[in-house]
PDB file of N, CA and C in Angstrom:
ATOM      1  N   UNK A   1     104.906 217.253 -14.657  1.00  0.00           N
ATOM      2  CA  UNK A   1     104.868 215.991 -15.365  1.00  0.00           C
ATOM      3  C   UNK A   1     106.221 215.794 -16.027  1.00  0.00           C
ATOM      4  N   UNK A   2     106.640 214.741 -15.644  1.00  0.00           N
ATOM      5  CA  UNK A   2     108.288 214.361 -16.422  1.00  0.00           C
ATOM      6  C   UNK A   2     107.926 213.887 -17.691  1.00  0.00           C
ATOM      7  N   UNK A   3     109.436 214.561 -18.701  1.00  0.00           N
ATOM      8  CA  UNK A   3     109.003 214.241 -20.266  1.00  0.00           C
ATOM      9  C   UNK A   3     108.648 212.624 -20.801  1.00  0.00           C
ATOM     10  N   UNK A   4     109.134 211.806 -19.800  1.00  0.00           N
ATOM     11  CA  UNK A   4     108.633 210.751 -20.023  1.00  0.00           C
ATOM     12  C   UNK A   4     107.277 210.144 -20.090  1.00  0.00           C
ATOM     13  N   UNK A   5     106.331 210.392 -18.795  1.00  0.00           N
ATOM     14  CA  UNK A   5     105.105 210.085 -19.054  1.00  0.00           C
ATOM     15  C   UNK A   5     104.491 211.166 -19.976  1.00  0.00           C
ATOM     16  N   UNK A   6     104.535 211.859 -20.166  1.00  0.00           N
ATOM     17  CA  UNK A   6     104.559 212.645 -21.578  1.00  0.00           C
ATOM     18  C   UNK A   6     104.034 212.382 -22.517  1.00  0.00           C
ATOM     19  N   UNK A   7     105.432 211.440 -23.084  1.00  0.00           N
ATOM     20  CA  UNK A   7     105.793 211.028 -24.592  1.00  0.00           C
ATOM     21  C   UNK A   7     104.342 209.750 -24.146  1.00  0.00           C
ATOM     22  N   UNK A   8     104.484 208.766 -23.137  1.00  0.00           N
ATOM     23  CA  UNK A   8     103.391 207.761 -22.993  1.00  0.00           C
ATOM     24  C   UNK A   8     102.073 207.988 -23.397  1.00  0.00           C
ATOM     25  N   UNK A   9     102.084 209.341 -22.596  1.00  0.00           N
ATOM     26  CA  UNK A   9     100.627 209.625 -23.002  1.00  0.00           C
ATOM     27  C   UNK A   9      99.871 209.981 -24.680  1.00  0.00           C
ATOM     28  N   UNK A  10     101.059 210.807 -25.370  1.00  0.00           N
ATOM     29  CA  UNK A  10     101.084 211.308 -26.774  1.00  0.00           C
ATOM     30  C   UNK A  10     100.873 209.845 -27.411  1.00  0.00           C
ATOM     31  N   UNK A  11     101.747 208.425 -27.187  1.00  0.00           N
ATOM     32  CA  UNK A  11     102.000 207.499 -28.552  1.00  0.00           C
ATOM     33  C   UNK A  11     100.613 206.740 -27.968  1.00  0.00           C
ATOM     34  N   UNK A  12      99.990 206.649 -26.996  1.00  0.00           N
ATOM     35  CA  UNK A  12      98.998 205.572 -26.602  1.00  0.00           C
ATOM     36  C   UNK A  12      97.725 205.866 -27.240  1.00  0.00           C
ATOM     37  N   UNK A  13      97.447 207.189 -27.781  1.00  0.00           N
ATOM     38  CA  UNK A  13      96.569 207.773 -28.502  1.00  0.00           C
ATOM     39  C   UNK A  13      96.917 207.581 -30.514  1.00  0.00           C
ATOM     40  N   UNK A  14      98.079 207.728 -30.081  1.00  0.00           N
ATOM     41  CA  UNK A  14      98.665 207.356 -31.889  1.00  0.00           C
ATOM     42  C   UNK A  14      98.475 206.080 -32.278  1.00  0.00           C
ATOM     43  N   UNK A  15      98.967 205.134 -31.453  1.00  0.00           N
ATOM     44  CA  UNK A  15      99.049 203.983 -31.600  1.00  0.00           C
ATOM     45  C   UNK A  15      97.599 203.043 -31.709  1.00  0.00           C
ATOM     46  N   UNK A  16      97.091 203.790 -30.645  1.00  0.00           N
ATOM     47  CA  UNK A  16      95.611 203.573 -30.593  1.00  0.00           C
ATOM     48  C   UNK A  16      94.688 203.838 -32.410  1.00  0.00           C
ATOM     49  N   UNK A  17      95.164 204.780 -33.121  1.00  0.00           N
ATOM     50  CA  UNK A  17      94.425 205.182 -33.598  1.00  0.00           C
ATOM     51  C   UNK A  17      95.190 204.617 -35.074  1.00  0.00           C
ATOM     52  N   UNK A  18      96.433 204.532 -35.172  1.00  0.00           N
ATOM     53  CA  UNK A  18      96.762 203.377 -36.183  1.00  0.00           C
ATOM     54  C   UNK A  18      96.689 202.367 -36.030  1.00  0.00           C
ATOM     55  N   UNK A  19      96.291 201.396 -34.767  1.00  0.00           N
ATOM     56  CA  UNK A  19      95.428 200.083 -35.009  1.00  0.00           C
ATOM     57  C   UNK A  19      94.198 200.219 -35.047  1.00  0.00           C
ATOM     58  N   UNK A  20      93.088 201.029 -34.909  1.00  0.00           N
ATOM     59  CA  UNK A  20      92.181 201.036 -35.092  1.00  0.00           C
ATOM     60  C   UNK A  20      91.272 201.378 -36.597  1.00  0.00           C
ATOM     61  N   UNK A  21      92.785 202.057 -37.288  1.00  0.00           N
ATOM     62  CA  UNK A  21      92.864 202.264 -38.643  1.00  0.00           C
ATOM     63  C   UNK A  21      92.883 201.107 -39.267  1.00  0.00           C
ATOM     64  N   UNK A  22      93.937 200.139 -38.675  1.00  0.00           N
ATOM     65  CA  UNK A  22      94.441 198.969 -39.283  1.00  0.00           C
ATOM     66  C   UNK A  22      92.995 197.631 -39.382  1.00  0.00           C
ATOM     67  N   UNK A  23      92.856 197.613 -38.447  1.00  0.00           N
ATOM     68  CA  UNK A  23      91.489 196.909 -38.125  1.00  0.00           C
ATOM     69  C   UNK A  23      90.567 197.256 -39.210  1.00  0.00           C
ATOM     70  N   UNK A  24      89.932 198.535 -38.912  1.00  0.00           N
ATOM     71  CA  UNK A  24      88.997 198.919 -40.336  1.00  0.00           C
ATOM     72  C   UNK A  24      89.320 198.983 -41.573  1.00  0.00           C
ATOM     73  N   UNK A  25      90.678 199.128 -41.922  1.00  0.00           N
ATOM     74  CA  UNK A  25      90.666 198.708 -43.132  1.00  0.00           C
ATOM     75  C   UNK A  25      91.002 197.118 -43.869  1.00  0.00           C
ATOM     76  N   UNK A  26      91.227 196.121 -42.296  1.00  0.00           N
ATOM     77  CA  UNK A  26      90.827 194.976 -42.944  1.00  0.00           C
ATOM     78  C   UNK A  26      89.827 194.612 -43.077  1.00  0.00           C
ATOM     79  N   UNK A  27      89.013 194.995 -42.395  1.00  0.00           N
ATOM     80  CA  UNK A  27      87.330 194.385 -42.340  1.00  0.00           C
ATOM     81  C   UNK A  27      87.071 195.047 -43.556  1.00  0.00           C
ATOM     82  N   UNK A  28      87.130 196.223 -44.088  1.00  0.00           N
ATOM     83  CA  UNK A  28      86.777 196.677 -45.799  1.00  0.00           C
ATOM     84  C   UNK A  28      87.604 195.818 -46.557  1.00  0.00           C
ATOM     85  N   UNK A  29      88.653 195.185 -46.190  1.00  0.00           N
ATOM     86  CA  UNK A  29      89.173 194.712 -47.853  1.00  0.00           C
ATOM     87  C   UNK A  29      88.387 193.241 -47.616  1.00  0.00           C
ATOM     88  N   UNK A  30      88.227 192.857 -46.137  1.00  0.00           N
ATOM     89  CA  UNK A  30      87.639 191.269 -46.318  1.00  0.00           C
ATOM     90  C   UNK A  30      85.969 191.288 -47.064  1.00  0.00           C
ATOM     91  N   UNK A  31      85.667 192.353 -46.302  1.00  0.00           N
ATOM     92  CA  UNK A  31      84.115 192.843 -46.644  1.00  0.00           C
ATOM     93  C   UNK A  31      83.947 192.599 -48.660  1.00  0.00           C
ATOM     94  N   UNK A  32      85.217 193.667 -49.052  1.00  0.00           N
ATOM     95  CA  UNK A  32      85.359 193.908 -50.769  1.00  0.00           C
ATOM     96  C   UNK A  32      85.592 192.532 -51.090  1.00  0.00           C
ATOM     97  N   UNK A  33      86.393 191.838 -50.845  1.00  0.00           N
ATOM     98  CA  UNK A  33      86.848 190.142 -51.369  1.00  0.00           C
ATOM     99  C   UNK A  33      85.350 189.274 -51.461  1.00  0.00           C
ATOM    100  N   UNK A  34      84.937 189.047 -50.429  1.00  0.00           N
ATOM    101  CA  UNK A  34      83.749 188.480 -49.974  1.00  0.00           C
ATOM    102  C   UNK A  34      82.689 188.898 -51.331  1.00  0.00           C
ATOM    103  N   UNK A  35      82.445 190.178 -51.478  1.00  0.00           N
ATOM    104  CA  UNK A  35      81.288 190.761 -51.975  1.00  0.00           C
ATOM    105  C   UNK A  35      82.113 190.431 -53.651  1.00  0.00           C
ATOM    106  N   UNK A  36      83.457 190.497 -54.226  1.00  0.00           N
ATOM    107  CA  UNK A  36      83.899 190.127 -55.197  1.00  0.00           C
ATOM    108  C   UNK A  36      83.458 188.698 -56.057  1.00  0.00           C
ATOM    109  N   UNK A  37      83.572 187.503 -54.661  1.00  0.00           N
ATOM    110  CA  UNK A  37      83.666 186.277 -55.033  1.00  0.00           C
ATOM    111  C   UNK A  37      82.160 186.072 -55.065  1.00  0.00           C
ATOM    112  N   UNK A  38      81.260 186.880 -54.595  1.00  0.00           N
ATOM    113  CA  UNK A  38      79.819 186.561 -54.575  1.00  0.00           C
ATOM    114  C   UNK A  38      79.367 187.325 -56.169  1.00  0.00           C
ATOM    115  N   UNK A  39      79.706 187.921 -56.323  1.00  0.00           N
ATOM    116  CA  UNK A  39      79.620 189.126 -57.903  1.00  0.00           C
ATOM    117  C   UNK A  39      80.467 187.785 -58.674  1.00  0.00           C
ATOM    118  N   UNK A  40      81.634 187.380 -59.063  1.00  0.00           N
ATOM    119  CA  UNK A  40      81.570 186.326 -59.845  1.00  0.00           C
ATOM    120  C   UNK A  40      80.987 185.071 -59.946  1.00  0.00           C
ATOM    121  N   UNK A  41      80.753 184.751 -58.490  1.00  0.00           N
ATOM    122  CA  UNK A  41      79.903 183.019 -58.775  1.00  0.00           C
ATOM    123  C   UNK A  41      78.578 184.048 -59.329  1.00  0.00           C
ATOM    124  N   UNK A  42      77.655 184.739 -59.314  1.00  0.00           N
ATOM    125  CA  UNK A  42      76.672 184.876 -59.880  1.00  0.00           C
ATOM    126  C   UNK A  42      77.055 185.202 -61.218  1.00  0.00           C
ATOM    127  N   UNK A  43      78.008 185.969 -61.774  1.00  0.00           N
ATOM    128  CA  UNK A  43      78.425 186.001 -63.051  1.00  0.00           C
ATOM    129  C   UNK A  43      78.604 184.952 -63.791  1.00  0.00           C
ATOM    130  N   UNK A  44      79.120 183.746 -63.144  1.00  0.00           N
ATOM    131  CA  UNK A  44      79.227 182.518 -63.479  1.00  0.00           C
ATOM    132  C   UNK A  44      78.290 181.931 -64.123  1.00  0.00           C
ATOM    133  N   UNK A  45      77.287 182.097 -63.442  1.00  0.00           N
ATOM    134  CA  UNK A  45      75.848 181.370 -62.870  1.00  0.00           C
ATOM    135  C   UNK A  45      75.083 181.924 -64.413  1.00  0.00           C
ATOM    136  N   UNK A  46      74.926 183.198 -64.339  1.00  0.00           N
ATOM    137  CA  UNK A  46      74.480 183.794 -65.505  1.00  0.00           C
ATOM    138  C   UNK A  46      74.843 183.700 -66.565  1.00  0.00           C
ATOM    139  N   UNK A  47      76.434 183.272 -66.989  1.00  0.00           N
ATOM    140  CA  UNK A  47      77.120 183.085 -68.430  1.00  0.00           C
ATOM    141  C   UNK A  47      76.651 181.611 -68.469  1.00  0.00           C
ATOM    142  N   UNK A  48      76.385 181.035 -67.732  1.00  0.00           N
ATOM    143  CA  UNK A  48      76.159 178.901 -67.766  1.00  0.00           C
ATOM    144  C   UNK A  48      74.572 179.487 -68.472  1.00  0.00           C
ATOM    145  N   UNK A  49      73.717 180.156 -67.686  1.00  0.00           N
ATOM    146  CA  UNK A  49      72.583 180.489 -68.678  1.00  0.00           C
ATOM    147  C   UNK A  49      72.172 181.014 -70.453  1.00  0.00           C
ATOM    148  N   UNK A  50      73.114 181.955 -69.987  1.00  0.00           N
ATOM    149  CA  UNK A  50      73.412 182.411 -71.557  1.00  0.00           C
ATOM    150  C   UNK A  50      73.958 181.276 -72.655  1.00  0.00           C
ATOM    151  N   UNK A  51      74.783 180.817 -72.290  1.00  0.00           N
ATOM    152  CA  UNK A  51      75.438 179.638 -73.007  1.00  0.00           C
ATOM    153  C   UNK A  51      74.243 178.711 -73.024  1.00  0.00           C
ATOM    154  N   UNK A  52      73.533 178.232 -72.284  1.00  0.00           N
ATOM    155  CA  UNK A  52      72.238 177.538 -72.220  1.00  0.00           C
ATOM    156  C   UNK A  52      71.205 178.065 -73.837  1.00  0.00           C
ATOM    157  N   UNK A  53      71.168 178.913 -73.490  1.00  0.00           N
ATOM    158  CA  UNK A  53      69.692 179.826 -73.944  1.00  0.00           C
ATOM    159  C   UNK A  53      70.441 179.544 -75.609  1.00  0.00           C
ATOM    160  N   UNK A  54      71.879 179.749 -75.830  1.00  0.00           N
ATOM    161  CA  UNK A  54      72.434 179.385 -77.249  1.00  0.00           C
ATOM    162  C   UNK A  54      72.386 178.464 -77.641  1.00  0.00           C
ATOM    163  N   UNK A  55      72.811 176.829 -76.248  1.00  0.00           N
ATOM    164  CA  UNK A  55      72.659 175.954 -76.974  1.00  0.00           C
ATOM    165  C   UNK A  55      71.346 175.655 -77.464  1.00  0.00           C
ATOM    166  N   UNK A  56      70.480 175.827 -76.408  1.00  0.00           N
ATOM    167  CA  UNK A  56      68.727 175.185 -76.862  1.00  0.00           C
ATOM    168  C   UNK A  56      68.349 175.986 -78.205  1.00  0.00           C
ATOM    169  N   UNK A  57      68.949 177.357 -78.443  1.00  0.00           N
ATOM    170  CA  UNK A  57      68.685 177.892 -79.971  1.00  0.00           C
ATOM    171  C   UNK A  57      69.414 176.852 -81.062  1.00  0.00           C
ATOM    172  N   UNK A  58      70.558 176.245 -81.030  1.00  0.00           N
ATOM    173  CA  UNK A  58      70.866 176.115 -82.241  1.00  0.00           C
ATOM    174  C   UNK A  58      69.965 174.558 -82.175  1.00  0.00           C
ATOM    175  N   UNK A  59      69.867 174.144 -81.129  1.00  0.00           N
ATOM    176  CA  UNK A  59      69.673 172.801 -81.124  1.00  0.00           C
ATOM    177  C   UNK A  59      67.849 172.485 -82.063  1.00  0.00           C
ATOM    178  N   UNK A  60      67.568 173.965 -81.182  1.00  0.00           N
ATOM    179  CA  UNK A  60      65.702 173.802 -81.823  1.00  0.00           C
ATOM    180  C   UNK A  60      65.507 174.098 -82.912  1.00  0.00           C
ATOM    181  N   UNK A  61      66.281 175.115 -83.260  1.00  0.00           N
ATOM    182  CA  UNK A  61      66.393 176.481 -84.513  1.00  0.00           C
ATOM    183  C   UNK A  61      67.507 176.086 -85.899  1.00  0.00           C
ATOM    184  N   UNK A  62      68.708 175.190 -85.627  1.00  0.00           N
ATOM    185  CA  UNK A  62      69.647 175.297 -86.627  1.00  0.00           C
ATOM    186  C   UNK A  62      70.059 173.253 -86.550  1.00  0.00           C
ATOM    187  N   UNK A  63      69.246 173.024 -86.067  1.00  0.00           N
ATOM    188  CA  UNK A  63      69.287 171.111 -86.077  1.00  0.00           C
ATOM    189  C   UNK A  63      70.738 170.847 -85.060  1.00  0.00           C
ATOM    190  N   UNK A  64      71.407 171.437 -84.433  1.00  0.00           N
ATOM    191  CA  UNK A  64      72.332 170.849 -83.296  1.00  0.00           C
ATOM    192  C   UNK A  64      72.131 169.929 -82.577  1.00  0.00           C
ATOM    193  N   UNK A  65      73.394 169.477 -82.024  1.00  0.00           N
ATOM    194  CA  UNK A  65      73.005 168.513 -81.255  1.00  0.00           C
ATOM    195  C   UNK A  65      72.075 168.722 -79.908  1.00  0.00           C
ATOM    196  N   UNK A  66      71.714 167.650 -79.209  1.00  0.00           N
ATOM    197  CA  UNK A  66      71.483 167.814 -77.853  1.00  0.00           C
ATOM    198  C   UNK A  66      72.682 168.117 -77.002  1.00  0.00           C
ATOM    199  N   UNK A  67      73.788 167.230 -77.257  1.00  0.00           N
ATOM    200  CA  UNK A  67      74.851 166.716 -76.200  1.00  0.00           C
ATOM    201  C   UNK A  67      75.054 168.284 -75.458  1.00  0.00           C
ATOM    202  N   UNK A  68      75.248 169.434 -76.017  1.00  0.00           N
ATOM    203  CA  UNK A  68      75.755 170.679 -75.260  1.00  0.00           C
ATOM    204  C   UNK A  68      74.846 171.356 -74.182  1.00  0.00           C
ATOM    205  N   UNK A  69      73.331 171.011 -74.735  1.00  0.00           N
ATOM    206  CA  UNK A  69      72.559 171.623 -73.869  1.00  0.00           C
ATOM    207  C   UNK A  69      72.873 170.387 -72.060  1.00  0.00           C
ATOM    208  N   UNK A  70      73.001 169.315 -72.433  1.00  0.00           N
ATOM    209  CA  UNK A  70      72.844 168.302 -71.462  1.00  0.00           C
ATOM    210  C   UNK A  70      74.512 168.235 -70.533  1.00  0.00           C
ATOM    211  N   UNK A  71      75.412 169.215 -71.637  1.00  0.00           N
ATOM    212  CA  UNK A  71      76.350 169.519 -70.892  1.00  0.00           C
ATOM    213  C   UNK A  71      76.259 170.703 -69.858  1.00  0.00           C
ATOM    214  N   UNK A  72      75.728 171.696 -70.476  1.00  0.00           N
ATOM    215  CA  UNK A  72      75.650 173.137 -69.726  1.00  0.00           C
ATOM    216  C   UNK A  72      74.351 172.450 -68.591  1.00  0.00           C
ATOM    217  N   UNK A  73      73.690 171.730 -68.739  1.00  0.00           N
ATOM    218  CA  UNK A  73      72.402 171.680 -67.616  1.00  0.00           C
ATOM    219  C   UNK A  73      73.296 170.790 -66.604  1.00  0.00           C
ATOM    220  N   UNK A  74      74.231 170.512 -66.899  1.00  0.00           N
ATOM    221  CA  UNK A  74      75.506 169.154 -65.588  1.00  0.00           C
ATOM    222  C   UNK A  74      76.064 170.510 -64.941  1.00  0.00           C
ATOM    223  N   UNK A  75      76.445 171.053 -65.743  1.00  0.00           N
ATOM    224  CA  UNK A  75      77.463 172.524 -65.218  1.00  0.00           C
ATOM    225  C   UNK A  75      76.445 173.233 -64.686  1.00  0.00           C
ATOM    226  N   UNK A  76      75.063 173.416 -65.026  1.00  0.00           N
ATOM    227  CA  UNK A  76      74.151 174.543 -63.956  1.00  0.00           C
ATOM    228  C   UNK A  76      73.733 173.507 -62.616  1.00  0.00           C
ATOM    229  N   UNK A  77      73.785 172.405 -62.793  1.00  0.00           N
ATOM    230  CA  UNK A  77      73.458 171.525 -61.586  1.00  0.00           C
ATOM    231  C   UNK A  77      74.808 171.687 -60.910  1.00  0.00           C
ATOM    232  N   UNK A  78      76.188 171.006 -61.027  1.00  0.00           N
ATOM    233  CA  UNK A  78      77.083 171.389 -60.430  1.00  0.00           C
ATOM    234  C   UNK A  78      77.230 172.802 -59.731  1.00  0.00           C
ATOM    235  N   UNK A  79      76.570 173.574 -60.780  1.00  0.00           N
ATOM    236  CA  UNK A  79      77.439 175.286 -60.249  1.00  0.00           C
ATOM    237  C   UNK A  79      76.072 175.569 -58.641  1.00  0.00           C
ATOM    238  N   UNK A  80      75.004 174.889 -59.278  1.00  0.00           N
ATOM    239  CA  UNK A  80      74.243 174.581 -57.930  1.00  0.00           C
ATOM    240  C   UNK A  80      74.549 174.336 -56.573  1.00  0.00           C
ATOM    241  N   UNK A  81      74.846 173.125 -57.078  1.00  0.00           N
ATOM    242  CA  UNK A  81      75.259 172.163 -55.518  1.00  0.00           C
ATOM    243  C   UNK A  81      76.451 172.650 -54.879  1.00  0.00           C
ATOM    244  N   UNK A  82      77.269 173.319 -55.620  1.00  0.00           N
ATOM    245  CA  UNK A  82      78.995 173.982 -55.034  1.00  0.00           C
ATOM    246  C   UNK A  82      78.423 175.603 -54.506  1.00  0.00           C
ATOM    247  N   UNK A  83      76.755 175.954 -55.299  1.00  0.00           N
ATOM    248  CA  UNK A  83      77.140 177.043 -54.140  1.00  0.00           C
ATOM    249  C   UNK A  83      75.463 177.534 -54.174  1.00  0.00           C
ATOM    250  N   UNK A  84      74.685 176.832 -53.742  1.00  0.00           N
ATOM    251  CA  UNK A  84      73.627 176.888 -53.174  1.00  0.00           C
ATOM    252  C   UNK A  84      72.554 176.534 -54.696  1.00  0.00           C
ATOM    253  N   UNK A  85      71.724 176.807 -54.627  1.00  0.00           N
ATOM    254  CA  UNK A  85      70.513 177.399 -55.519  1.00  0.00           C
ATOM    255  C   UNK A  85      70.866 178.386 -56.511  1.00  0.00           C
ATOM    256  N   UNK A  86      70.854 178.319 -58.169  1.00  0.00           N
ATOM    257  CA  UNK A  86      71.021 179.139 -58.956  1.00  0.00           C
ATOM    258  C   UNK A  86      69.988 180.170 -58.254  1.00  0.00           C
ATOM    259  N   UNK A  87      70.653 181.081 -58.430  1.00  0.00           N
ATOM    260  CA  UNK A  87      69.361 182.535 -58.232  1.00  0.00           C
ATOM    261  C   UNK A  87      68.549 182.447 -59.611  1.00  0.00           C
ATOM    262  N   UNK A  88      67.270 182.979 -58.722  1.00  0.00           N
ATOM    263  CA  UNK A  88      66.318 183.239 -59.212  1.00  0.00           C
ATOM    264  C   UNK A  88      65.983 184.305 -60.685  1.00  0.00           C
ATOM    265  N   UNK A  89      66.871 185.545 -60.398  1.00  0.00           N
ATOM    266  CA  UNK A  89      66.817 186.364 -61.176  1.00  0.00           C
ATOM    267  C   UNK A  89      66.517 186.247 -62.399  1.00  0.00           C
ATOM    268  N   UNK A  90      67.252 184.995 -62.908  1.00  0.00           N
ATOM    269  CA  UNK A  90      67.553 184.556 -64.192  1.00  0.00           C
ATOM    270  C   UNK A  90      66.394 183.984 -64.607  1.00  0.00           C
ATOM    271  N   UNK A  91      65.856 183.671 -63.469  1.00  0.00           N
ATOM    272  CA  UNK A  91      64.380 182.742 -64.397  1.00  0.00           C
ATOM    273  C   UNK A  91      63.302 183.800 -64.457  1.00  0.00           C
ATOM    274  N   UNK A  92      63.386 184.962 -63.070  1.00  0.00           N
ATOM    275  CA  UNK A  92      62.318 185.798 -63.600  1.00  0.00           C
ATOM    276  C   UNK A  92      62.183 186.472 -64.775  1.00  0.00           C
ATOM    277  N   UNK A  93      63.924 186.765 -65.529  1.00  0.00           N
ATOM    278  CA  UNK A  93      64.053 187.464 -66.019  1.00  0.00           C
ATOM    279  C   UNK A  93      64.088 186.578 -67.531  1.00  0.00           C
ATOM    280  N   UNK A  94      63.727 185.458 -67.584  1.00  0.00           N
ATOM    281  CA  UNK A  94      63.568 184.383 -68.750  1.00  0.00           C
ATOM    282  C   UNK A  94      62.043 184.378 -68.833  1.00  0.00           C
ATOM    283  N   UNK A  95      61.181 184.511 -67.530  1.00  0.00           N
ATOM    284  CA  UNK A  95      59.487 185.050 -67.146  1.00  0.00           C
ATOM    285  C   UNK A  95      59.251 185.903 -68.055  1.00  0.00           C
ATOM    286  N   UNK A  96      59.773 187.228 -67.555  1.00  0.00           N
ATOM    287  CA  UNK A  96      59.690 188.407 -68.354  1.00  0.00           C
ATOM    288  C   UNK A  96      59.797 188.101 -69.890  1.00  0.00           C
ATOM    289  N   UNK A  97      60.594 187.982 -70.820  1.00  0.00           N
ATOM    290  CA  UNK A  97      60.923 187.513 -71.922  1.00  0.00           C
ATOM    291  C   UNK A  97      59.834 186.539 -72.533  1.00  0.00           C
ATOM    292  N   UNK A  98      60.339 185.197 -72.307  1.00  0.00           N
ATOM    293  CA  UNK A  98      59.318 184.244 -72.667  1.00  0.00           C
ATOM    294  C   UNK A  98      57.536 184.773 -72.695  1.00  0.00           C
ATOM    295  N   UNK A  99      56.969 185.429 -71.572  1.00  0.00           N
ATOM    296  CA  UNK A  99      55.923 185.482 -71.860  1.00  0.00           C
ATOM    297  C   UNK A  99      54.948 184.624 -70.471  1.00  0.00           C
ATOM    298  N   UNK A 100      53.909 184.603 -70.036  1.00  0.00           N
ATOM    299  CA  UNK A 100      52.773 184.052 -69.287  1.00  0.00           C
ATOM    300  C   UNK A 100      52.411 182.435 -70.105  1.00  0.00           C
ATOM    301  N   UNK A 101      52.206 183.019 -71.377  1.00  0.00           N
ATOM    302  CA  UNK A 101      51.617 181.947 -72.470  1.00  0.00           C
ATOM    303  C   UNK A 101      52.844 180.326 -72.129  1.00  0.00           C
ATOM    304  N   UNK A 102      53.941 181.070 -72.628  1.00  0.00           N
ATOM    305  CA  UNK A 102      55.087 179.683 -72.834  1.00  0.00           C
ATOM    306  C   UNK A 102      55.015 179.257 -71.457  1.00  0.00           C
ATOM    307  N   UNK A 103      55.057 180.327 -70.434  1.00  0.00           N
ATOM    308  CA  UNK A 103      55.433 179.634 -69.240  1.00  0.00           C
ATOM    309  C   UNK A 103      54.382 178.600 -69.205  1.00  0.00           C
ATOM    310  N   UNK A 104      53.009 178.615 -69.440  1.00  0.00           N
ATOM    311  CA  UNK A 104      52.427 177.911 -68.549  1.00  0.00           C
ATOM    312  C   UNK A 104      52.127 176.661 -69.720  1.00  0.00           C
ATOM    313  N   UNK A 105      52.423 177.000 -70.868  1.00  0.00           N
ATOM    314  CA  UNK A 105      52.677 175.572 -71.591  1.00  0.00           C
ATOM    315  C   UNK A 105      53.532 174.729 -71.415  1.00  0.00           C
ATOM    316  N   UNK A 106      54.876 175.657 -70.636  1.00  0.00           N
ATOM    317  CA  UNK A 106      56.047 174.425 -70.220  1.00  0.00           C
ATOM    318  C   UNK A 106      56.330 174.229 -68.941  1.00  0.00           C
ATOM    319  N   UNK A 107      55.511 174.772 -67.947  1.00  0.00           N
ATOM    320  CA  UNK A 107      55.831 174.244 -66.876  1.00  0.00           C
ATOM    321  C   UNK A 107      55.416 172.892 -66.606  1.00  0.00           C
ATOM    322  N   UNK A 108      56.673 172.548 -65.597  1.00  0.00           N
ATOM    323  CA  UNK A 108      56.815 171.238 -65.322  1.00  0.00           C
ATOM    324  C   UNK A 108      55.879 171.164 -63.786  1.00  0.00           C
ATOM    325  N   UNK A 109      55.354 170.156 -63.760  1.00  0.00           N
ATOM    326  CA  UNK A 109      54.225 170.127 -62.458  1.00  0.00           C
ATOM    327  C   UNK A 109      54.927 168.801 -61.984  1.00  0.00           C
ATOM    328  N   UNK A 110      55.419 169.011 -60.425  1.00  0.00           N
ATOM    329  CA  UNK A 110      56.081 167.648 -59.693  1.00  0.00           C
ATOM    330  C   UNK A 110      54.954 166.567 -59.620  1.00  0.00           C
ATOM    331  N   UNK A 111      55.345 165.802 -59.744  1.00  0.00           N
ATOM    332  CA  UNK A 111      54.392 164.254 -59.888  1.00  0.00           C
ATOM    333  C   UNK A 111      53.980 163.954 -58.539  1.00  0.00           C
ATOM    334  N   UNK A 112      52.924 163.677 -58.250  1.00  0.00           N
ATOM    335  CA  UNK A 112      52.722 163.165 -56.675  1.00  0.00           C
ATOM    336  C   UNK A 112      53.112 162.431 -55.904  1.00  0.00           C
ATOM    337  N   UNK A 113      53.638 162.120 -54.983  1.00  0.00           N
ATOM    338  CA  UNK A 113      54.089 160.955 -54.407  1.00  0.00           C
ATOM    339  C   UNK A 113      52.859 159.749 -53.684  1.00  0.00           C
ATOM    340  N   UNK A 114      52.988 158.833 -54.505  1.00  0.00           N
ATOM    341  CA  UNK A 114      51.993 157.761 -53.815  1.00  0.00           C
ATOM    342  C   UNK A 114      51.694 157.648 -52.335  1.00  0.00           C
ATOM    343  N   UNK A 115      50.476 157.425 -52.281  1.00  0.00           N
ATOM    344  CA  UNK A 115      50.492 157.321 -50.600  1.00  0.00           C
ATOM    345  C   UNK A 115      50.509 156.109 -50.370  1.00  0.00           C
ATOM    346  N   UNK A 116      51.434 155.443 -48.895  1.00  0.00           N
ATOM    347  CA  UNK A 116      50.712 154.541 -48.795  1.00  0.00           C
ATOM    348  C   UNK A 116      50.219 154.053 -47.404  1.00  0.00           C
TER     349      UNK A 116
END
């Protein structure tokens, strides 16, 4: 075998195996980015609640206004529509808290639609 096909044979295996390196470690950093921007819009999602849960305290509890709660409920509708359905978590976990009792004194029941 001449030193030339040789050396061919040695780098086609190297080369092979630093793009195949290269490849997998973009799919992990796109994979990490992806899973980043999904971990802050829900962080998001959850501080618009919290901020919620303060305004409706001072508003019920310390005479505040309305205007903030009716701001943060524009910003949980917006943060909606830009990226699906608030998760759920937050309400089970407002379930949990609140109680069976409140829930079922304040749930809202959709109105029927007339037939015609």
């Amino acid at each position: 075998m001449n030193r030339l096909a040789y050396q061919k044979d040695v780098r086609n295996p190297i080369m092979s195996f630093i793009k195949k390196a290269m490849e997998v470690s973009e799919k992990a950093f796109e994979e990490t980015e992806h899973t980043i921007e999904e971990w802050n819009i829900h962080r998001h999602g959850a501080n618009l609640f919290l901020k919620l849960g303060v305004a409706v305290y001072a508003e019920q509890r310390l005479g505040g206004s309305h205007a903030p709660v009716e701001r943060i409920l524009s910003a949980l509708d917006g943060h909606a529509a830009e990226h699906g359905q608030v998760d759920l978590e937050h309400l089970k976990a407002a379930h949990e808290v609140l109680g069976d009792e409140f829930i079922k004194e304040h749930e809202v029941v959709p109105a029927a639609e007339p037939t015609a």
